[in-house]
Protein backbone atom coordinates (compact mmCIF):
# COMPACT_ATOMS: atom_id res chain seq x y z
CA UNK A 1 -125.07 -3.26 -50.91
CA UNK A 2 -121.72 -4.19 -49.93
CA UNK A 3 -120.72 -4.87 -53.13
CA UNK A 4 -121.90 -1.02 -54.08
CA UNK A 5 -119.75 0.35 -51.61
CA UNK A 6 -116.93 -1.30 -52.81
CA UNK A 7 -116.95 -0.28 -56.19
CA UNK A 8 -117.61 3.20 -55.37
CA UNK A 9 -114.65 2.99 -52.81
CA UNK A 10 -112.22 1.34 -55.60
CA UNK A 11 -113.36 4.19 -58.17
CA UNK A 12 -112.64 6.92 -55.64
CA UNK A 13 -109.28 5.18 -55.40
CA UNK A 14 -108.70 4.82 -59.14
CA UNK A 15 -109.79 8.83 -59.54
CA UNK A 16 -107.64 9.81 -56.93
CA UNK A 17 -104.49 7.94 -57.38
CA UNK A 18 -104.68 9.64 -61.04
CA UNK A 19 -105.30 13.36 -60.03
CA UNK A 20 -101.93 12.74 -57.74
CA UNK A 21 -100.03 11.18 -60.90
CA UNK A 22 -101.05 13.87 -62.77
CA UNK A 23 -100.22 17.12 -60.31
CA UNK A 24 -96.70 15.17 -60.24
CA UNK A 25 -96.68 14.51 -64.42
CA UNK A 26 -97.58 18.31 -64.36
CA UNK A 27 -95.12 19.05 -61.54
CA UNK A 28 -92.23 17.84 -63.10
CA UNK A 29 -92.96 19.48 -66.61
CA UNK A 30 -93.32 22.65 -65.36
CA UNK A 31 -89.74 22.21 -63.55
CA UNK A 32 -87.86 21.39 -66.89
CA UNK A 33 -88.89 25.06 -68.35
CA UNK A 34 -87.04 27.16 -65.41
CA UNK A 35 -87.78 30.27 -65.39
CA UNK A 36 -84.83 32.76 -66.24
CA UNK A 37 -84.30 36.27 -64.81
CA UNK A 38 -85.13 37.51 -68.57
CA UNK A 39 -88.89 36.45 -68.57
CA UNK A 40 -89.57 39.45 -66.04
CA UNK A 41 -91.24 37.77 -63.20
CA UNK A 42 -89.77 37.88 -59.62
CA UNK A 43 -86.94 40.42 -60.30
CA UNK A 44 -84.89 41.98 -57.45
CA UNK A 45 -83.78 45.81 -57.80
CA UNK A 46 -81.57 47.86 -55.70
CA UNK A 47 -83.05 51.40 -54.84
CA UNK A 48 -80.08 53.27 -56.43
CA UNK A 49 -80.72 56.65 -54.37
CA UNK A 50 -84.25 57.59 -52.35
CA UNK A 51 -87.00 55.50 -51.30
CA UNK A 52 -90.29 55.78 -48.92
CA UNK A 53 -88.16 55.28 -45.67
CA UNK A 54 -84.61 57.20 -46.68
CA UNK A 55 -83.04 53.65 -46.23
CA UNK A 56 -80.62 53.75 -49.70
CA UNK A 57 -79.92 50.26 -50.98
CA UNK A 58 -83.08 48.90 -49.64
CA UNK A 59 -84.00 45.16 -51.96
CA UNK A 60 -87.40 44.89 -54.05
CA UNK A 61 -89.16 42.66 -55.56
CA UNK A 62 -91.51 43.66 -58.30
């Protein structure tokens, strides 16, 4: 029995120890393709004139 639980404790180890050197693998792939303004995600805009609450220059991001 003890034996059982130790095996099952080193697996859960093993599987767990590789999930968190994978998410870091992944992690650091993901950060060598940056992401550049151009792409269209997380752009800022000035309001040029007008807006919801009359405040002119107010910052959005779409």
């Amino acid at each position: 029995m003890e034996q059982a639980k130790r095996r099952i404790r080193i697996c859960l180890i093993c599987v767990v120890t590789a999930a968190v050197l994978l998410g870091l693998l992944y992690y650091v792939m993901s950060q060598r393709h940056s992401v550049s303004e151009e792409n269209g995600t997380l752009v800022s805009s000035r309001m040029a004139e007008g807006g919801n609450d009359g405040d002119n220059g107010s910052d959005f991001i779409y």
